[in-house]
Protein backbone atom coordinates (compact mmCIF):
# COMPACT_ATOMS: atom_id res chain seq x y z
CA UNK A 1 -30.54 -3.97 -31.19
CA UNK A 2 -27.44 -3.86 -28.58
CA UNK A 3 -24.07 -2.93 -30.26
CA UNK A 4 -21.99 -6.48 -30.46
CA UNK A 5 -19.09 -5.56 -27.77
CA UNK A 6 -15.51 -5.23 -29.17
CA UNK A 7 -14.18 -7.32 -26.14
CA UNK A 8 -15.44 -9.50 -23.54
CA UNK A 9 -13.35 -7.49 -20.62
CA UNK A 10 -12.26 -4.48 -20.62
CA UNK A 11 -9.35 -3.45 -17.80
CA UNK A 12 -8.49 0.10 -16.63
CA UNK A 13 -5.06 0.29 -15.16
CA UNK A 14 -2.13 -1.95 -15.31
CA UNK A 15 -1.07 -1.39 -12.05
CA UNK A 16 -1.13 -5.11 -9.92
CA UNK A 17 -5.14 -5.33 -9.54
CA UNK A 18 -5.53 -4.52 -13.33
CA UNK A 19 -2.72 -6.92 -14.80
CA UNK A 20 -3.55 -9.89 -12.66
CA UNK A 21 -7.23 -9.66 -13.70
CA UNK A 22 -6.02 -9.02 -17.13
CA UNK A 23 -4.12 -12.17 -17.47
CA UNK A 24 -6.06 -14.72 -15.27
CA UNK A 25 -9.30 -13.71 -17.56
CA UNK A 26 -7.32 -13.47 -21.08
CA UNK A 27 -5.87 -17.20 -20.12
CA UNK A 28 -9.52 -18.99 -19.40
CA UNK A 29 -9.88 -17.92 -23.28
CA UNK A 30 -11.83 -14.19 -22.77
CA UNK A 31 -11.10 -11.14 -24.86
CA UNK A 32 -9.50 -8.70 -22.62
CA UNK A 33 -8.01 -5.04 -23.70
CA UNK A 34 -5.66 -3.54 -20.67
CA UNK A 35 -5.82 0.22 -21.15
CA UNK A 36 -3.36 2.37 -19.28
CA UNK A 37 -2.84 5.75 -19.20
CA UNK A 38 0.68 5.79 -19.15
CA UNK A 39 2.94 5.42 -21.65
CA UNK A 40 3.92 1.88 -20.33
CA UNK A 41 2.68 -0.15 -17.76
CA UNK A 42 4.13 0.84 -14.40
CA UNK A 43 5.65 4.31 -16.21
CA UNK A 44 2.64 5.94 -13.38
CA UNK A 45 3.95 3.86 -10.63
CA UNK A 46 6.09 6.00 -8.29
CA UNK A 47 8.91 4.01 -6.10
CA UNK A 48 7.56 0.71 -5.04
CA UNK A 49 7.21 -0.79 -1.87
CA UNK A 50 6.88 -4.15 0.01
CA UNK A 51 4.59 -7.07 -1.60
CA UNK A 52 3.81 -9.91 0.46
CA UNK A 53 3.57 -12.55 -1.92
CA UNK A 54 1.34 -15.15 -1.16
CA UNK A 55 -1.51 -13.96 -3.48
CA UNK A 56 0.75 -13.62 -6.20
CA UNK A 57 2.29 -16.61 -6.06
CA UNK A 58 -1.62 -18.45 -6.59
CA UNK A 59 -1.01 -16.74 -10.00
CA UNK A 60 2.60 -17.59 -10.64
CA UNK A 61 3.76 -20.44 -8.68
CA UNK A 62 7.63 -19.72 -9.47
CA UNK A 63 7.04 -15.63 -9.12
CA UNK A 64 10.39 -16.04 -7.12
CA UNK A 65 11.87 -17.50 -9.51
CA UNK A 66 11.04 -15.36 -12.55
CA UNK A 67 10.11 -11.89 -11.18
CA UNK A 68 11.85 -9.07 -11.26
CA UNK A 69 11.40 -8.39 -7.53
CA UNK A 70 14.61 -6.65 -5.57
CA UNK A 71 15.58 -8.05 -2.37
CA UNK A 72 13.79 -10.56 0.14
CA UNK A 73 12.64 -8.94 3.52
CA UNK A 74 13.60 -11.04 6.13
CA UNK A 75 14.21 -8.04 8.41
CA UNK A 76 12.04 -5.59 10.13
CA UNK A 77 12.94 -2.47 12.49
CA UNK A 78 10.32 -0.10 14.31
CA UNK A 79 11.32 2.73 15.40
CA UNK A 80 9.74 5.82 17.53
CA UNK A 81 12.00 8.76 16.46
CA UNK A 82 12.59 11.76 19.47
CA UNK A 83 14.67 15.04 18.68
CA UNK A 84 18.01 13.39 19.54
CA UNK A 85 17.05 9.96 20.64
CA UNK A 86 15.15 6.97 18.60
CA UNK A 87 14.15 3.74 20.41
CA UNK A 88 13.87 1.05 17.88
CA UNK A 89 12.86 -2.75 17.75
CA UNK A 90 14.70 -5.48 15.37
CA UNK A 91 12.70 -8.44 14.24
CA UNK A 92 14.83 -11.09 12.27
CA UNK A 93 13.22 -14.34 11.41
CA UNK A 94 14.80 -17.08 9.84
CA UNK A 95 11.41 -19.08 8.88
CA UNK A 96 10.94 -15.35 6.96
CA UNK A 97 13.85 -16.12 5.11
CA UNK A 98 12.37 -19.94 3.82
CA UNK A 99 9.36 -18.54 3.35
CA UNK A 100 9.99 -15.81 1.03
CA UNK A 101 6.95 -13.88 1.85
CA UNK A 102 8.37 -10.54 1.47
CA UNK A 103 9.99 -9.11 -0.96
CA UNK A 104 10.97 -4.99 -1.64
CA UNK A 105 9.56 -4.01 -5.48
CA UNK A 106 10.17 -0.77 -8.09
CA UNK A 107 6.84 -0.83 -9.73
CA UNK A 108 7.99 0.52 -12.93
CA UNK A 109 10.07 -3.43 -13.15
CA UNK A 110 6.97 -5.01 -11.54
CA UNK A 111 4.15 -3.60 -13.20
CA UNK A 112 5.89 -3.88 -16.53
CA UNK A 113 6.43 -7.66 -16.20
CA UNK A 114 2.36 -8.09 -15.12
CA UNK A 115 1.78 -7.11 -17.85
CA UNK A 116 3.78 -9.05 -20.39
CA UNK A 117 2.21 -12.26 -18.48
CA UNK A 118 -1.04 -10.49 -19.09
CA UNK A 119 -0.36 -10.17 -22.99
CA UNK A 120 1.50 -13.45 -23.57
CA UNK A 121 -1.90 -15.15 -22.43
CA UNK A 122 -3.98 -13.45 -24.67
CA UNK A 123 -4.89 -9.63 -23.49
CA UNK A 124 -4.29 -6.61 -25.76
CA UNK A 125 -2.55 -4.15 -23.73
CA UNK A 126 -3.46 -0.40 -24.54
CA UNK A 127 -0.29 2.45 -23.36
CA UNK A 128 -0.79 5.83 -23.27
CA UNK A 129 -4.62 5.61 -23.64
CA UNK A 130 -6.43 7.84 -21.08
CA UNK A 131 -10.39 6.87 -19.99
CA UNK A 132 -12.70 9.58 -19.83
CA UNK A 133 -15.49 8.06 -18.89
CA UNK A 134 -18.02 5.09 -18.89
CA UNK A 135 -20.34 4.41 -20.93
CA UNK A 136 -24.09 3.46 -19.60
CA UNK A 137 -27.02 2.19 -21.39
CA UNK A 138 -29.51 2.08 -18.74
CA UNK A 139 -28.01 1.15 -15.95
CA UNK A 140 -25.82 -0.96 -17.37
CA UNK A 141 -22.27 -0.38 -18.04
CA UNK A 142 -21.44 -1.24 -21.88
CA UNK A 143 -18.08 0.34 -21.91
CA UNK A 144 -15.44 3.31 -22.37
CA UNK A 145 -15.08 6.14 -23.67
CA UNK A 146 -11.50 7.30 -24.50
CA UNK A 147 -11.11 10.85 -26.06
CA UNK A 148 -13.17 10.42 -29.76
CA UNK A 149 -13.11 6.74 -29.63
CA UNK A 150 -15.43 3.89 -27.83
CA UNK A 151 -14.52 0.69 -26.89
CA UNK A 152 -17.85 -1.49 -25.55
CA UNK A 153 -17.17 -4.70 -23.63
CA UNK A 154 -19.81 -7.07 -21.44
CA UNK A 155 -17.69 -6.07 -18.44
CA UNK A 156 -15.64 -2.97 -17.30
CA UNK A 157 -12.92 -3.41 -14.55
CA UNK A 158 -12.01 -0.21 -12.95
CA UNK A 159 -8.12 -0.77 -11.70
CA UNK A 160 -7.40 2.98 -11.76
CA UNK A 161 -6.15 3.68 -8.50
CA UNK A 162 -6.67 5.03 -5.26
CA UNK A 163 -8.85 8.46 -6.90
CA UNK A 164 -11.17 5.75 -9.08
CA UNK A 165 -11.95 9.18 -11.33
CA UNK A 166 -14.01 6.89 -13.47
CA UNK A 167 -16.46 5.13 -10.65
CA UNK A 168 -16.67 8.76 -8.97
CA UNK A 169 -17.53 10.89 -12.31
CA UNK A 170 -20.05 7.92 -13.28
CA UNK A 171 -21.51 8.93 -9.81
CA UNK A 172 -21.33 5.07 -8.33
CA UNK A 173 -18.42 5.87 -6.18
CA UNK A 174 -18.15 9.08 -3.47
CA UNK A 175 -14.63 11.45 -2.76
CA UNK A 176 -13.13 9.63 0.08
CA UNK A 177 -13.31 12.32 3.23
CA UNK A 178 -9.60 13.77 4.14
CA UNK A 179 -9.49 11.62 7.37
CA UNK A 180 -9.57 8.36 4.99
CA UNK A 181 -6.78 9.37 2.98
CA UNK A 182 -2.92 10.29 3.50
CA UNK A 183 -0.61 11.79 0.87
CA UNK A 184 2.41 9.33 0.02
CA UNK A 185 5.93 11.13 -0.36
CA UNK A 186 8.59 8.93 -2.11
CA UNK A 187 12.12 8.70 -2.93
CA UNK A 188 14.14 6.28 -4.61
CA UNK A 189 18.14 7.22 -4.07
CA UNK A 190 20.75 5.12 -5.34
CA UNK A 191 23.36 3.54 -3.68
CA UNK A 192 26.26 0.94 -4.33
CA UNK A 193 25.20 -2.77 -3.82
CA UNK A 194 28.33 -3.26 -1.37
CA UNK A 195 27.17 -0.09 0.57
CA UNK A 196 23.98 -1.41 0.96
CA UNK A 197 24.89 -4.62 1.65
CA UNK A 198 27.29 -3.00 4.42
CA UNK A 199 25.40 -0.52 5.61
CA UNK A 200 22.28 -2.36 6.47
CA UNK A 201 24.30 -5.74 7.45
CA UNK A 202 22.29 -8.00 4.51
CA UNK A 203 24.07 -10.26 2.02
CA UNK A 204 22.62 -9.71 -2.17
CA UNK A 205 19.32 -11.13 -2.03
CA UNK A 206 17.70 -10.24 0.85
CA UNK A 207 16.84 -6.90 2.53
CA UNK A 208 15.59 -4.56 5.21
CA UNK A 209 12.26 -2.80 5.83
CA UNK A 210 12.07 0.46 8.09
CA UNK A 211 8.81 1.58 9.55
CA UNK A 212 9.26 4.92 11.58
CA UNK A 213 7.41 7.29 13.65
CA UNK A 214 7.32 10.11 16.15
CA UNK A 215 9.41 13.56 15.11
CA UNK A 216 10.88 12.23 11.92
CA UNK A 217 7.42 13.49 10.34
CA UNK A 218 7.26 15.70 13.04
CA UNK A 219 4.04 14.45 14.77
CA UNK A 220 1.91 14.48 11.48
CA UNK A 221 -0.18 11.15 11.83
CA UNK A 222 1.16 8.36 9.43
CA UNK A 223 4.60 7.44 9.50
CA UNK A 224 8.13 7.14 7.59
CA UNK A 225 9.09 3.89 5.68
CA UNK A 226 12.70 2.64 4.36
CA UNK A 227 13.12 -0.54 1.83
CA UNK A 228 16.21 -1.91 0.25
CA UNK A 229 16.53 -2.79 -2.71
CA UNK A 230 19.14 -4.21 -5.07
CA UNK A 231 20.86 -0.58 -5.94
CA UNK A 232 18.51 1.53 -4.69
CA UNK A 233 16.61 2.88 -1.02
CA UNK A 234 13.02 3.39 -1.40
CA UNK A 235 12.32 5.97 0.96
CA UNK A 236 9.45 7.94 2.27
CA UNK A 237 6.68 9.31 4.36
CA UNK A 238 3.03 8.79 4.70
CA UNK A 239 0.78 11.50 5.93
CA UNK A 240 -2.88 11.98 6.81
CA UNK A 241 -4.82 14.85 4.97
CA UNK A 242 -6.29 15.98 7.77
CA UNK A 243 -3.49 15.80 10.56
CA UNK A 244 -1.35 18.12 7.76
CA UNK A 245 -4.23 20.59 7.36
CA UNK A 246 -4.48 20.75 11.23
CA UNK A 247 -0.97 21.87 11.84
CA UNK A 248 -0.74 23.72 8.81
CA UNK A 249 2.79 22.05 7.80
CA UNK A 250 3.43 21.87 3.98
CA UNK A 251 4.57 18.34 2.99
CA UNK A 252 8.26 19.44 1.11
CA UNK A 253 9.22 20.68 4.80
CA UNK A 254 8.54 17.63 6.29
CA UNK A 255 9.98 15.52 3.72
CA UNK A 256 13.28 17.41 4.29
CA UNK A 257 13.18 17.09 7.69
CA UNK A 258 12.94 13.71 7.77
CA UNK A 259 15.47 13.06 5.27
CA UNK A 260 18.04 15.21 8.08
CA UNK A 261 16.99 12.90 10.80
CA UNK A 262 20.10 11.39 11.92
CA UNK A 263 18.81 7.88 11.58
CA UNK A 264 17.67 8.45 8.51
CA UNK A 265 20.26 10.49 7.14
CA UNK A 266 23.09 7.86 8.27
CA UNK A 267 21.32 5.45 6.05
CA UNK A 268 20.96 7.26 3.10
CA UNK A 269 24.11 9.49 3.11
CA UNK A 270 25.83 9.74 0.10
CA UNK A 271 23.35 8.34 -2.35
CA UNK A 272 21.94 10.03 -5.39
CA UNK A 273 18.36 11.23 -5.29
CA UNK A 274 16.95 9.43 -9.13
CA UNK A 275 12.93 9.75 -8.19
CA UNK A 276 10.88 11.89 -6.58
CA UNK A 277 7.06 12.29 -6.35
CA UNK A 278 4.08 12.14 -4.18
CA UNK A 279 0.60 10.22 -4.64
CA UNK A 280 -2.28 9.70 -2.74
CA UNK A 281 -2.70 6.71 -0.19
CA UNK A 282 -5.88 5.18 0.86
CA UNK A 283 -6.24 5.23 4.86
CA UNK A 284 -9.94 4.25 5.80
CA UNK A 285 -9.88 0.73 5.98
CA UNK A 286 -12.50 -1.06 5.32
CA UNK A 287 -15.01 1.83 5.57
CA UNK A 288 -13.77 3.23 2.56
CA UNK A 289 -14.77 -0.25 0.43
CA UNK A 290 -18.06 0.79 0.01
CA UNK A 291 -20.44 -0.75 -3.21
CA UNK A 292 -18.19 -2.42 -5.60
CA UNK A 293 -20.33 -4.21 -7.85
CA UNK A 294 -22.22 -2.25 -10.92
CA UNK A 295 -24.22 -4.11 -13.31
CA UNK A 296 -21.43 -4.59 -16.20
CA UNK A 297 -18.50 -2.86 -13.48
CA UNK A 298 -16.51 -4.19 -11.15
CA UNK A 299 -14.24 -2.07 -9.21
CA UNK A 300 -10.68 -3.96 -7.47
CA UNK A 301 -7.46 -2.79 -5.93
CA UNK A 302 -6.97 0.70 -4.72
CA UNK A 303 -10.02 2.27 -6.79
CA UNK A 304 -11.83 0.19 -3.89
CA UNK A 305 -10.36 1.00 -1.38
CA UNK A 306 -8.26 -1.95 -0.50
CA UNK A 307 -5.34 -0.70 1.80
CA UNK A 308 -4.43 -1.59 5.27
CA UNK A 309 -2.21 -0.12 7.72
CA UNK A 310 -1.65 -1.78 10.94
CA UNK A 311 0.81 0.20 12.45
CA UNK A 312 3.49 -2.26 11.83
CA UNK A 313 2.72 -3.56 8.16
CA UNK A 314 1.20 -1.38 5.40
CA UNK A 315 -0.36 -3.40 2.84
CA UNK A 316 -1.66 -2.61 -0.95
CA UNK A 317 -0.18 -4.80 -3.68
CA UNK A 318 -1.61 -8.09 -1.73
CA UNK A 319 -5.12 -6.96 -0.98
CA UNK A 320 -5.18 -5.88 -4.56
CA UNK A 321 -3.74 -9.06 -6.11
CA UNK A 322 -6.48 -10.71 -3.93
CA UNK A 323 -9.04 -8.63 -5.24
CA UNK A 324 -8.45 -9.29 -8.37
CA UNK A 325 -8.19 -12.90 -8.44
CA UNK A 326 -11.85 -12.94 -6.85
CA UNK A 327 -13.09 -10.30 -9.42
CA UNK A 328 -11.52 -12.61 -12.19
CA UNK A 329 -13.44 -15.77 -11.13
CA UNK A 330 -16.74 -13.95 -10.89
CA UNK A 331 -16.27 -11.94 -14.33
CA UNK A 332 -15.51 -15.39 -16.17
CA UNK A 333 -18.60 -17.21 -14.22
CA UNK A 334 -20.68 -14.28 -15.07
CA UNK A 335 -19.47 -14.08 -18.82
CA UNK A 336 -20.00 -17.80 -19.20
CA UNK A 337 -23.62 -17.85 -17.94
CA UNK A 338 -24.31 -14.56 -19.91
CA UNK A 339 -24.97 -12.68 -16.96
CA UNK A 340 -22.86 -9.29 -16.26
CA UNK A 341 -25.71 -7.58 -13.94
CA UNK A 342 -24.69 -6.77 -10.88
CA UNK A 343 -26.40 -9.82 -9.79
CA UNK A 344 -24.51 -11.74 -12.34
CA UNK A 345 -21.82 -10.38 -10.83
CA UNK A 346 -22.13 -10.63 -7.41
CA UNK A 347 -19.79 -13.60 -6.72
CA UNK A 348 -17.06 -11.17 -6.48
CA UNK A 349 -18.62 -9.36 -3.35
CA UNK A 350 -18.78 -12.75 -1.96
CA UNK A 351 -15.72 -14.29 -3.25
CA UNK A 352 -13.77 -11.25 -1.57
CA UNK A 353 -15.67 -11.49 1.60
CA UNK A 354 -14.43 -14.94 1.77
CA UNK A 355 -11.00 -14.54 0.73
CA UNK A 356 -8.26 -13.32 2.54
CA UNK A 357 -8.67 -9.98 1.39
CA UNK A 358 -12.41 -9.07 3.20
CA UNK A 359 -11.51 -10.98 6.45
CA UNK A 360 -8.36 -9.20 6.79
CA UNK A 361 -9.85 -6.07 5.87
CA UNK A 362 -12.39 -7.03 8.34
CA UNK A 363 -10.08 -7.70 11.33
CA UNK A 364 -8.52 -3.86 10.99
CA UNK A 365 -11.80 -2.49 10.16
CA UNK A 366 -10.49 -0.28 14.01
CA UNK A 367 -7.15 0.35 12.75
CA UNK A 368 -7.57 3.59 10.79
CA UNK A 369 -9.57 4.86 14.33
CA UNK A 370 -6.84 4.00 16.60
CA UNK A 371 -4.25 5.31 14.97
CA UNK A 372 -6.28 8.25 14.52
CA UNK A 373 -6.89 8.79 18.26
CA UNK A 374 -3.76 7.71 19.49
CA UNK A 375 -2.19 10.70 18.96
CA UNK A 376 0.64 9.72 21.21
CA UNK A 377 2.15 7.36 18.96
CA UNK A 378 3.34 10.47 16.92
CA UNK A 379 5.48 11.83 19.87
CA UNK A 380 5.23 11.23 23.42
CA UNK A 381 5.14 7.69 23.56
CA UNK A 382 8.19 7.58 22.27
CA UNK A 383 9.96 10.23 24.15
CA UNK A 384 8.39 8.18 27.26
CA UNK A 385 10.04 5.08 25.78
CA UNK A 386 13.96 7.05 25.51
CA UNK A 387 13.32 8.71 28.81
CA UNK A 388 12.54 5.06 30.54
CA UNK A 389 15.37 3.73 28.86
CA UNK A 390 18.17 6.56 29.64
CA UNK A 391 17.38 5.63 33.14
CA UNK A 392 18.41 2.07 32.46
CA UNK A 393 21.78 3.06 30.18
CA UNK A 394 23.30 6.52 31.68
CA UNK A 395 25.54 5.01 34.10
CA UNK A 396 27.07 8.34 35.78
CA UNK A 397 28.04 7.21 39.24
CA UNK A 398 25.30 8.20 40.64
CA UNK A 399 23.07 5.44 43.12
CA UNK A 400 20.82 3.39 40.59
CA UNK A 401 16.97 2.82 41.10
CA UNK A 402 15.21 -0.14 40.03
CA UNK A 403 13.38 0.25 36.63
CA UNK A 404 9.82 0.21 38.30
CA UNK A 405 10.67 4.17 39.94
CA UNK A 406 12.47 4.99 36.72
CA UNK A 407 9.24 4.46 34.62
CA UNK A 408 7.61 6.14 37.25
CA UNK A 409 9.38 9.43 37.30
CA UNK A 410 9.65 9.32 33.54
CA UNK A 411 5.63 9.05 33.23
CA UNK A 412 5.39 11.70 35.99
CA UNK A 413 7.29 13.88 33.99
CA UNK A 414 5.65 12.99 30.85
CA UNK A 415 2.89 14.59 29.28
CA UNK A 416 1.35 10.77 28.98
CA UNK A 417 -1.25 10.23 31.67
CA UNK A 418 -1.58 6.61 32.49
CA UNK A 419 -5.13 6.25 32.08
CA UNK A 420 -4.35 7.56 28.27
CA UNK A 421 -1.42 4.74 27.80
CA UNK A 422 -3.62 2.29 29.15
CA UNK A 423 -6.40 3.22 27.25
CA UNK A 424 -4.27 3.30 24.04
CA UNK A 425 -2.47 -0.11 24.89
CA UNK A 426 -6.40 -1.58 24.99
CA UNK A 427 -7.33 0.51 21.86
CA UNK A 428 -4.39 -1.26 20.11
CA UNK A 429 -4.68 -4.37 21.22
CA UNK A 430 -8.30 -4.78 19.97
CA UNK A 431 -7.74 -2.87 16.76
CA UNK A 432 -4.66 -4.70 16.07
């Protein structure tokens, strides 16, 4: 005879996937336990980062309201960084502003309030409780196993992150190749409010978001990023595996070196370093999602995969919100019709297919390719970009030419070829 389970649900990882599905199933009346390996919920959770907040807000209507978010990002700057030039591009949106939809997070705040929502509806929420594995009967997956102890539930949620150790060592999930995966450097360094507020021309509650590129990570594939928040930057770098193994540059050095850039240097000068780590970043788009649906598992958030980079926005915390609101509604179907195969639980495949979560993921599914090939993103586009542009602005004396021979002579001189731009500018305007 089956062992009676000790919970209905069991959760691993309070990170945003793992305490929204924690407290949407605890309040339709399930049992839920939220195990985390840390000794609080977000305690794992380096730096933080930008959540666009429309899934949340399905969960918590007044999130704005009550959340312990930092500032709201109504501003956005891109900018291609050159040894001794940057060309950058502002976007300021008042309709950003009413609608809120941004907003710059420290994880360790954020994570740590999930959860409380999570436990004030019901779920017992485990710290400093590390999974070691699943447990199978069959094929089915009856629960955990957590050093000497087991805890059996009718469904496992795996919420661990972006490695998903527990999916992989059950052998239901494969290690992600180096191409689909980037390695995230982060700092948080503290600064004044007024300086800031100064410094970045934004009043107390709302913010700026930086998105860089070029020589500030020089050439490695990925990008830099810059977020304000209330007393604090959040600052960093993302970089592919395998662009960093194909140079041969070590990660510190780069990390240093962008911090020296004089753009970003100017913004962070004279604030106190307080955090300091590096994590690994999912960068395979929707190739990378893969089977999610185990009889008696479900796997959401960044254990499946569920990043996007576009180039312009890098998204996590919504896609996994998403994804857990859609596993949520299939685990408490399935639990009610005493069904937790993966049939039984197949309404979250199609519940995230439908959501905004698959058709978004979808859409990009060329992203990760493009910005994979287009190699000149990371350097000589936007040297082209400053050389086109000093043609315009160094007024010497000397007889001006109209901007048409300008880019001309500048591409000439480039090591773009046209066909390549053009090819790229297509490339990028279907993946997109």
């Amino acid at each position: 005879m089956a062992e009676e389970p000790d919970f209905d649900v069991i959760v691993i990882g309070a990170g945003v996937a793992g305490t929204v599905a924690a407290y949407q199933l605890a309040s339709k009346g399930h049992s839920v336990v939220l195990i985390e390996r840390g000794e609080a919920p977000g305690s794992k959770n380096l730096s933080g980062g930008i959540l666009y907040t429309h899934s949340i807000k399905t969960v918590f209507p007044d999130f704005l309201e009550t959340a312990p978010y930092e500032r709201k990002i109504d501003k956005n700057r891109i900018v291609f960084t050159n040894p001794g030039s940057w060309v950058g591009v502002d976007y300021q949106d008042a309709r950003l502003a009413q609608l809120g939809s941004a907003v710059s997070v420290l994880r360790a705040k954020l994570d740590a309030w999930l959860a409380e929502q999570a436990e004030g509806a019901g779920a017992m929420v485990m710290p400093g409780v590390r999974v070691d594995s699943l447990i199978k009967e069959g094929e089915q997956i009856t629960g955990v196993v957590a050093g000497e102890d087991e805890l059996r539930a009718r469904v496992v949620i795996a919420a661990d992150g972006v490695n998903s150790f527990i999916a992989r060592d059950a052998g239901l999930r494969t290690k992600p190749r180096h191409e689909q995966q980037a390695v995230g450097v982060k700092a948080v360094i503290k600064l004044d409010p007024a300086v800031i507020e100064d410094r970045f021309n934004v009043d107390s509650e709302h913010g700026v978001a930086y998105a860089l590129v070029g020589d500030c990570s020089l050439g490695v594939g990925g990008g830099g990023f810059l977020y304000t928040n209330k007393d604090t930057l959040s600052v960093g770098l993302v970089l592919r595996l395998d662009d960093l193994e194909k140079k041969k540059l070590r990660t510190v050095d780069i990390f240093d070196h962008y911090l020296e850039y004089p753009l970003v240097d100017s913004l962070v000068k004279g604030g106190e370093l307080v955090e300091y780590g590096c994590h690994l970043v999912n960068e395979g788009g929707e190739a990378m999602m893969g089977q999610l649906v185990f009889p008696g598992l479900v796997i959401v958030g960044d254990a499946a995969g569920l990043t996007l980079n576009t180039g312009l926005t890098v998204r996590g915390m919504d896609l996994a919100i998403g994804s857990a609101i859609a596993a949520s509604s299939a685990v408490s179907a399935a639990l009610e019709k005493g069904d937790t195969s993966a049939a039984g639980l197949s309404g979250y495949t199609a519940n995230l297919a439908s959501s905004f979560v698959g058709q978004d993921m979808h859409t990009y599914n060329k992203a990760p390719a493009f910005l994979e090939s287009a190699v000149g993103m990371y350097g000589d586009y936007g040297q082209l970009l400053a050389d086109v542009l000093h043609g315009a602005f160094s007024l010497d004396g000397t007889p001006r030419q109209h901007m048409s021979k300008v880019a001309r002579q500048a591409l000439k001189k480039s090591p773009v070829k046209l066909m390549q731009l053009a090819k790229d500018g297509l490339k990028g305007l279907k993946a997109l």
